[in-house]
Protein backbone atom coordinates (compact mmCIF):
# COMPACT_ATOMS: atom_id res chain seq x y z
CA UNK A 1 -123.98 23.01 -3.50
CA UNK A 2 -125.49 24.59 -6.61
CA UNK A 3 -127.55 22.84 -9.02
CA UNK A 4 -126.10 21.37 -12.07
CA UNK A 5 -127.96 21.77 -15.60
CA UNK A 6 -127.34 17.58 -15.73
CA UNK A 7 -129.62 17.45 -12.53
CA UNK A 8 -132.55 19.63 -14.42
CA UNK A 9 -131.97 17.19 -17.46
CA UNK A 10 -132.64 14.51 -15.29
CA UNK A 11 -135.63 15.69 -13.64
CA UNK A 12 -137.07 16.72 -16.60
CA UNK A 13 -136.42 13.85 -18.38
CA UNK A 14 -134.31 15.76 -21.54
CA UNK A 15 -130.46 16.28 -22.44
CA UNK A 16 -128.23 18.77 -21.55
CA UNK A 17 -128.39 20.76 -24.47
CA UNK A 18 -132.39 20.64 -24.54
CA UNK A 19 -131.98 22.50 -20.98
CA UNK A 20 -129.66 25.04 -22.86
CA UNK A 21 -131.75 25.28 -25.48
CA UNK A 22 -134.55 25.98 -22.94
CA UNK A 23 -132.97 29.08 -21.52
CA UNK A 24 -130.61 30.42 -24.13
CA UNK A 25 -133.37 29.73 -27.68
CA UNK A 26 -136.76 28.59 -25.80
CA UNK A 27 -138.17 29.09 -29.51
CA UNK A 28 -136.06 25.86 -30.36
CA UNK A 29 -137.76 23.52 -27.89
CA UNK A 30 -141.47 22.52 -27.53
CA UNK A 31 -143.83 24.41 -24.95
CA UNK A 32 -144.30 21.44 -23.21
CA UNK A 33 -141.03 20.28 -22.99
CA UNK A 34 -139.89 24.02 -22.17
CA UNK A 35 -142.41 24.45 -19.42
CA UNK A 36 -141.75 20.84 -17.80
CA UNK A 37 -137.76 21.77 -18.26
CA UNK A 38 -138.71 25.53 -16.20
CA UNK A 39 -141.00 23.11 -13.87
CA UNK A 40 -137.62 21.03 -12.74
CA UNK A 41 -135.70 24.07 -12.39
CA UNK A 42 -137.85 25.85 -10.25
CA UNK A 43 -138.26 22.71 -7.86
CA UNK A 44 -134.62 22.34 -8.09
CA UNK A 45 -133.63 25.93 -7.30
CA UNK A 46 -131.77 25.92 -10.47
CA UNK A 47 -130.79 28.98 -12.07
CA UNK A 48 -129.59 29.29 -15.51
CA UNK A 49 -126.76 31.96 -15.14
CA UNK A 50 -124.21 29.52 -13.37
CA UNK A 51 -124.99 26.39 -15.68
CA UNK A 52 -121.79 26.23 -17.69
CA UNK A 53 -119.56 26.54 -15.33
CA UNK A 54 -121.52 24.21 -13.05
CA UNK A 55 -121.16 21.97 -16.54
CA UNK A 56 -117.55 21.93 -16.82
CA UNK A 57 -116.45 22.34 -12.93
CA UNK A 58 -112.86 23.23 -13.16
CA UNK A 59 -112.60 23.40 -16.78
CA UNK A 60 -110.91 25.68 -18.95
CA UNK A 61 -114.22 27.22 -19.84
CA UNK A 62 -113.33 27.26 -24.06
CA UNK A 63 -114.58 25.07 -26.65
CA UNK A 64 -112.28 24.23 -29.64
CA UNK A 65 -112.99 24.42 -33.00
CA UNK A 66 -110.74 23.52 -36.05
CA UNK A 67 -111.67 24.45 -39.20
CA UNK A 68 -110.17 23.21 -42.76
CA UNK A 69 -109.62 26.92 -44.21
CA UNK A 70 -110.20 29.91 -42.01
CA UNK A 71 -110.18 31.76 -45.42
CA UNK A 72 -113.24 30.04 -46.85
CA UNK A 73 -116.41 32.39 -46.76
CA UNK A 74 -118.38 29.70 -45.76
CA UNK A 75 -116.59 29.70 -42.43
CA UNK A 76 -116.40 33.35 -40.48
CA UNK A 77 -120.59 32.99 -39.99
CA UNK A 78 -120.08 29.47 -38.33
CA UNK A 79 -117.44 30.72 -36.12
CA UNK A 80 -119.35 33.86 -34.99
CA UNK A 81 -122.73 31.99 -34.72
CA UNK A 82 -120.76 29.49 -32.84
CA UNK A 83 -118.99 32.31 -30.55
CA UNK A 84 -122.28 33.93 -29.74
CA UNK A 85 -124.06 30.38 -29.11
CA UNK A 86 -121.10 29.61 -26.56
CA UNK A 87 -121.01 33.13 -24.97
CA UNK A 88 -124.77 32.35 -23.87
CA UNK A 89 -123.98 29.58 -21.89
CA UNK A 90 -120.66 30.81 -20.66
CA UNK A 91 -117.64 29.74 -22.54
CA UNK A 92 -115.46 31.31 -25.42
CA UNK A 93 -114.05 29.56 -28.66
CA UNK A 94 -110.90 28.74 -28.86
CA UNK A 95 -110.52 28.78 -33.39
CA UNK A 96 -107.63 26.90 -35.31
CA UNK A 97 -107.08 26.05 -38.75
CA UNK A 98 -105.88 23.12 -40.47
CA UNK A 99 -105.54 24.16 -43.93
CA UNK A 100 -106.98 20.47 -44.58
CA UNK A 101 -103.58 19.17 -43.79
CA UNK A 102 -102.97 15.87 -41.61
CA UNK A 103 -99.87 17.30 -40.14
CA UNK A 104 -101.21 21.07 -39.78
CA UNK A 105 -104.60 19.48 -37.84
CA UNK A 106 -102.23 17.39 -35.85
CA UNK A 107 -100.62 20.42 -34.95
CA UNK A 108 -103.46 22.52 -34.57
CA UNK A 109 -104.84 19.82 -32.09
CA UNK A 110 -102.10 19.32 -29.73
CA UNK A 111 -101.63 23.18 -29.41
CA UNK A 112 -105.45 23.53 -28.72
CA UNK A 113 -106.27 20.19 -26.50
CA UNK A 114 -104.95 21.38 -23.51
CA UNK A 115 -106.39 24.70 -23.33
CA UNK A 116 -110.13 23.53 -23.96
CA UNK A 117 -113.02 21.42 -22.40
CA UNK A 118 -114.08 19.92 -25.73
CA UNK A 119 -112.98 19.81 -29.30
CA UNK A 120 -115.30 20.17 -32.87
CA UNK A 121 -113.03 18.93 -36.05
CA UNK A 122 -114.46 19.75 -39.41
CA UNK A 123 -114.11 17.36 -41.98
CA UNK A 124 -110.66 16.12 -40.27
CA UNK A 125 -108.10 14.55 -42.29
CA UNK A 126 -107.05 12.00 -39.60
CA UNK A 127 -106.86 8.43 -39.68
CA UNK A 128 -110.44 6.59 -37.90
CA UNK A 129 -107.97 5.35 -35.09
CA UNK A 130 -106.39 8.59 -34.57
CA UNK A 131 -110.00 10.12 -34.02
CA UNK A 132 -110.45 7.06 -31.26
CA UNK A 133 -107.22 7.91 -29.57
CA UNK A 134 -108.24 11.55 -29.53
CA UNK A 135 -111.63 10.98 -28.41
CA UNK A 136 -110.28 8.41 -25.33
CA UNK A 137 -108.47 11.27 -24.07
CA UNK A 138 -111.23 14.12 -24.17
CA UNK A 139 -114.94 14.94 -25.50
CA UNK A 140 -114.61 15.33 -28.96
CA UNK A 141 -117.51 15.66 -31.83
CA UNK A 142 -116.72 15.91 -35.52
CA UNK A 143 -118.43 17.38 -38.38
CA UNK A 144 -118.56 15.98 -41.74
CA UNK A 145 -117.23 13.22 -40.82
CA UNK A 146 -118.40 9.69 -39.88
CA UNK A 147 -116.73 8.24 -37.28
CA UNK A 148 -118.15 5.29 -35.21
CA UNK A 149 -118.45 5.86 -31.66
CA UNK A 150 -117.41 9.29 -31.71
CA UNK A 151 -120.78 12.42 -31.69
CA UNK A 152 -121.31 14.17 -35.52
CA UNK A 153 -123.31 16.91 -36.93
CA UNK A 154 -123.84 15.73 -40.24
CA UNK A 155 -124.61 17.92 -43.15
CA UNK A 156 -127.24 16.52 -45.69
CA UNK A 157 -126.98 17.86 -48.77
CA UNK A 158 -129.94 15.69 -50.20
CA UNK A 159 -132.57 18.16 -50.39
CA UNK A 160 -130.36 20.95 -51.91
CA UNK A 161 -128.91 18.90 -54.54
CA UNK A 162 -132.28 17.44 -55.37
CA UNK A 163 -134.15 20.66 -55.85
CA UNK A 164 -131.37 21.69 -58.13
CA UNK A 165 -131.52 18.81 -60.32
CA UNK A 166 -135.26 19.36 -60.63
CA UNK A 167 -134.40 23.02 -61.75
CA UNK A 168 -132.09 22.31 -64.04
CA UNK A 169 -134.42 19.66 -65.23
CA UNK A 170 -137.38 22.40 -65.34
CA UNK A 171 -135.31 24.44 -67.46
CA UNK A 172 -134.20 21.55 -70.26
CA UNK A 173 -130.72 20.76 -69.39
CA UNK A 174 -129.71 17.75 -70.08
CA UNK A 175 -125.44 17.35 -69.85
CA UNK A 176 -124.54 18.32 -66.81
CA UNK A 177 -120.89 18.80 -65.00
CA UNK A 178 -120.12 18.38 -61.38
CA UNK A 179 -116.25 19.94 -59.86
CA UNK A 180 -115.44 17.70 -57.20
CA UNK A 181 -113.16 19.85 -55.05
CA UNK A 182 -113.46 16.89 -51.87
CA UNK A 183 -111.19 14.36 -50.18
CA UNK A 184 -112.04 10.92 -51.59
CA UNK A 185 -113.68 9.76 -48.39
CA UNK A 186 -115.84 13.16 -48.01
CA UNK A 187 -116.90 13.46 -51.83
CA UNK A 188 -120.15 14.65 -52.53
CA UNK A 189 -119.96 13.09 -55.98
CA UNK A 190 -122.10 9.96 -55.58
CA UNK A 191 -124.89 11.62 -53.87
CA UNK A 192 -125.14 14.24 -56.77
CA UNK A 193 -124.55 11.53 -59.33
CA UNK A 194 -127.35 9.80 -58.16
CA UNK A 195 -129.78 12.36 -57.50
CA UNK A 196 -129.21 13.82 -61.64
CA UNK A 197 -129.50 10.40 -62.47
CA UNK A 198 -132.93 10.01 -60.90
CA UNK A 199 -133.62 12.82 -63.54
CA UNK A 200 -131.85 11.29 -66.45
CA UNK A 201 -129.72 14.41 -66.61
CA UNK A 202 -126.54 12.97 -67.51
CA UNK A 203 -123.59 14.09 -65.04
CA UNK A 204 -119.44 14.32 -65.86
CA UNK A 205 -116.93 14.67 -63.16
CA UNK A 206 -114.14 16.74 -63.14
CA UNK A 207 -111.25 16.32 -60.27
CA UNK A 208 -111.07 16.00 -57.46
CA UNK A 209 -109.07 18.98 -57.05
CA UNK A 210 -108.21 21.76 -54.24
CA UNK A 211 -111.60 23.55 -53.22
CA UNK A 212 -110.21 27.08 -54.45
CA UNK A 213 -110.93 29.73 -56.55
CA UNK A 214 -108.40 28.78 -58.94
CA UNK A 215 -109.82 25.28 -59.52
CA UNK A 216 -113.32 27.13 -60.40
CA UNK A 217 -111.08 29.11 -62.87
CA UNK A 218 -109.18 26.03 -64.40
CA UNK A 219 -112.65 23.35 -64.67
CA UNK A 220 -114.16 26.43 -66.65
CA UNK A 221 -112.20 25.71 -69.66
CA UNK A 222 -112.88 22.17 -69.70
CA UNK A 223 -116.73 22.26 -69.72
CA UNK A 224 -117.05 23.39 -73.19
CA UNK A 225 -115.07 19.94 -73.88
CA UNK A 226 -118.48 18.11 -72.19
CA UNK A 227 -120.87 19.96 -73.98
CA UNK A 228 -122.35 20.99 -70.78
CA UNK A 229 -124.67 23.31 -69.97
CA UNK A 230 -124.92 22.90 -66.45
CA UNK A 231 -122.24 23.11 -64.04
CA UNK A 232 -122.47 22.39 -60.32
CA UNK A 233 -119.72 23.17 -57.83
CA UNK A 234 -117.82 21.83 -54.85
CA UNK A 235 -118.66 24.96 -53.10
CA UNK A 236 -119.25 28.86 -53.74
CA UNK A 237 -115.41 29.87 -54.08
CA UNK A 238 -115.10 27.03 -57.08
CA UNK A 239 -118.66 28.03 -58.40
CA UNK A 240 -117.30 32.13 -58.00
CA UNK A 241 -113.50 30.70 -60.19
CA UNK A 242 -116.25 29.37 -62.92
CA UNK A 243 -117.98 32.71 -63.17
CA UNK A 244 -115.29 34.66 -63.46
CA UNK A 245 -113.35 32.17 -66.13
CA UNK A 246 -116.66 32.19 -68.31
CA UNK A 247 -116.64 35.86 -68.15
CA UNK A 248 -112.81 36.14 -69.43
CA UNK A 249 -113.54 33.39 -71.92
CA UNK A 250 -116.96 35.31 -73.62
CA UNK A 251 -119.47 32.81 -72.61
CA UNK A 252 -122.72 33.95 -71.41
CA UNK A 253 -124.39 32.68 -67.36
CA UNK A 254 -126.44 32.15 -67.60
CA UNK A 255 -128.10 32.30 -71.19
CA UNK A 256 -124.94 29.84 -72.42
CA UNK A 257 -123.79 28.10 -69.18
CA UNK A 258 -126.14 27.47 -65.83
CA UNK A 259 -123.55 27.22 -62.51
CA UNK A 260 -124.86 26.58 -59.16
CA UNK A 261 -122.75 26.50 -55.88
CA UNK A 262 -122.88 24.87 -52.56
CA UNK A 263 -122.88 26.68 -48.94
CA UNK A 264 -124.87 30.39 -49.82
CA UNK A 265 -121.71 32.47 -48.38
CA UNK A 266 -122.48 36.04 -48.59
CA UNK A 267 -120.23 36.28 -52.19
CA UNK A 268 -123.09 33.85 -53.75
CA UNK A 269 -125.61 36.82 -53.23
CA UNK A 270 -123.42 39.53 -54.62
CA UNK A 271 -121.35 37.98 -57.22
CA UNK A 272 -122.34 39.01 -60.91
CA UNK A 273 -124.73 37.15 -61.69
CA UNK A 274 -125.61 36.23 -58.26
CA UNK A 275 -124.94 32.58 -57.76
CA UNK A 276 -127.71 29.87 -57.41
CA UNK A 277 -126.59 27.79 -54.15
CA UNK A 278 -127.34 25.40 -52.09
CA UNK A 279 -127.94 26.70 -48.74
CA UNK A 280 -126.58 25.44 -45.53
CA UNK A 281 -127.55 27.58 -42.24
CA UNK A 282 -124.67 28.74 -40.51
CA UNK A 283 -126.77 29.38 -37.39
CA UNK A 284 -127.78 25.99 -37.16
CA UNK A 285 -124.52 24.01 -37.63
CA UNK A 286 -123.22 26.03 -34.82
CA UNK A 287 -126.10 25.83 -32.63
CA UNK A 288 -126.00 22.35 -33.33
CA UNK A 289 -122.50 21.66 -32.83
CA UNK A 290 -121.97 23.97 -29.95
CA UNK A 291 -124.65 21.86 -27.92
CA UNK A 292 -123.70 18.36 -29.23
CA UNK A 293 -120.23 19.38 -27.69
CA UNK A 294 -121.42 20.57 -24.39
CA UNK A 295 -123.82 17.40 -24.17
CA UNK A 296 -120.68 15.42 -24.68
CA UNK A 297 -118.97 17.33 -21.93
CA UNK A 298 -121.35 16.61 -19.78
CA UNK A 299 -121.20 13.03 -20.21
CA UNK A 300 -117.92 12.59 -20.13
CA UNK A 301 -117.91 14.18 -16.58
CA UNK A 302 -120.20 11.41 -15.51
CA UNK A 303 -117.94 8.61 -17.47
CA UNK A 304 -115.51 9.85 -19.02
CA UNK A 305 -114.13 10.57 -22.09
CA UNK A 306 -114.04 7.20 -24.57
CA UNK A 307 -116.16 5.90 -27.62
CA UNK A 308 -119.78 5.30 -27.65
CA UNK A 309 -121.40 2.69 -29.50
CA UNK A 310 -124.88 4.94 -29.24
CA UNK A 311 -122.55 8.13 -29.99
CA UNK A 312 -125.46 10.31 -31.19
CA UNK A 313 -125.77 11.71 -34.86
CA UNK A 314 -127.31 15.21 -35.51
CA UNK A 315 -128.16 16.27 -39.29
CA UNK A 316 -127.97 19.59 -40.97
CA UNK A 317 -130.64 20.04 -44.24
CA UNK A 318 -130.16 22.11 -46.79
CA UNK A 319 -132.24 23.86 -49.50
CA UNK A 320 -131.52 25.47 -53.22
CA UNK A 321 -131.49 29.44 -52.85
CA UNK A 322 -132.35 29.98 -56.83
CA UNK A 323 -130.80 33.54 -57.75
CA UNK A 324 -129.86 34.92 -61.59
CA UNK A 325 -126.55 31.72 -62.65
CA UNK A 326 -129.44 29.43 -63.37
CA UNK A 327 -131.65 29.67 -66.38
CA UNK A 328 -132.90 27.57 -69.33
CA UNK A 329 -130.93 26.06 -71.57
CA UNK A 330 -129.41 27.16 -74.94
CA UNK A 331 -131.80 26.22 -78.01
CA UNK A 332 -128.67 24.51 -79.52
């Protein structure tokens, strides 16, 4: 019988996904831990070529993923990273959107669940007990999202959003607008709130409203009513609807009006001006998600699938790319 990647985890004393991580990115692990991982595997006669599919047995081989909007920039990267990071170790990705609707993900996940070993939701609109049904009845992990007893990648926007307020700070700002574009429960509004206030930048809220393009376009005309000269977006696509509105309306970015987004999709670093953003890594969330997935996999072929007090959290950082929509404030 061939060796399983849980039995090198075990001898070596790691997880699953440090053993992938071993083999498929050995930059991502420690020497030590990578040589005592290669140390196992060699006693064990393991070798890495086989280990997803002696992972998932007589799975389907495919990991699901279900994304809010397919048509967010932000999104494509993720998916390929993800593809690539699954291909390594064996499986495809299985992609669905939801168009953040409860009844579209609903859909999305009963026309996906039976055609995959493991599910990632992203930022999924379903009720807390519908994510504990779900996850009884196969290995599930969600992503921006907190949901007891069930595996998250969790992306911390604290650094980001903290290094902009110190820029805008730096430059004399002082009045400040934030577009919320997020479901109540998801809204990054407090955070940011708090982290200007730390400043004593003072912070208005528009919305919430749809994270699109459009709402960028329509919160443009209302900033002038806040005497704001800093706005800070929901994401790029609302941040790219504010540049484009400012441009139609005559007002200067950055010399009259700072704007920053949030994600650094490839339109932040092309857009005129280029946007300041706050950076997530694409790579990384799907690294990290991809292995959290096939961790939980594995486990649930030794249990079971069902909730986990000790269901494990991994966080995402993020940084502020600076580029030409940020500047110093208007003398006025």
């Amino acid at each position: 019988m061939a060796v399983t990647i849980r039995e090198v985890a075990s001898a070596a004393g790691v997880s699953v996904s440090t053993v992938s991580r071993a083999f498929t990115a050995p930059d991502q692990v420690q020497p030590t831990t990578r040589q005592r991982i290669l140390d196992a595997a060699a006693e064990l006669g393991y070798s890495p070529n086989p280990a997803a599919r002696s992972l998932r047995g007589s799975g389907t081989g495919t990991l699901g993923l279900i994304v809010p909007d397919i048509a967010n920039p932000f999104f494509p990267p993720i998916i390929k990273a993800m593809q690539a990071r699954a291909r390594h170790l064996g499986y495809t990705v299985l992609v669905a959107d939801s168009d953040e609707r409860e009844a579209d993900e609903m859909a999305a996940i009963a026309a996906v669940s039976k055609r995959v070993d493991g599910l990632i939701l992203w930022a999924s609109t379903l009720t807390e007990d519908r994510l504990h049904e779900l996850a009884g009845r196969m290995p599930l992990v969600v992503v921006n999202r907190h949901v007891p007893g069930i595996p998250e990648v969790r992306i911390s926007l604290a650094a980001g959003i903290a290094q902009a307020a110190e820029q805008l700070k730096a430059y004399g700002h002082r009045r400040c607008v934030f577009i919320n574009a997020s479901r109540a429960e998801l809204s990054r509004g407090k955070s940011i709130q708090e982290s200007f206030e730390a400043l004593d930048l003072s912070l208005s809220e528009l919305g919430p409203y749809e994270p699109r393009f459009e709402t960028g376009v329509h919160a443009a005309t209302l900033v002038a009513a806040h005497e704001a000269t800093a706005v800070i977006a929901h994401n790029d696509v609302v941040a790219l609807g504010v540049l484009h509105q400012m441009a139609n309306l005559g007002v200067s970015v950055p010399r009259d009006v700072s704007v920053i987004g949030i994600d650094d999709t490839l339109l932040a670093s092309v857009s005129t001006p280029s946007l300041t953003t706050i950076r997530i890594d694409p790579e990384e969330i799907a690294t990290r998600a991809g292995d959290l997935l096939i961790e939980t996999i594995a486990n649930a072929g030794r249990t079971g699938p069902g909730l986990d007090a000790a269901s494990p959290i991994v966080e995402i950082g993020s940084r502020l790319i600076p580029r030409a929509s940020t500047g110093p404030a208007p003398a006025h």
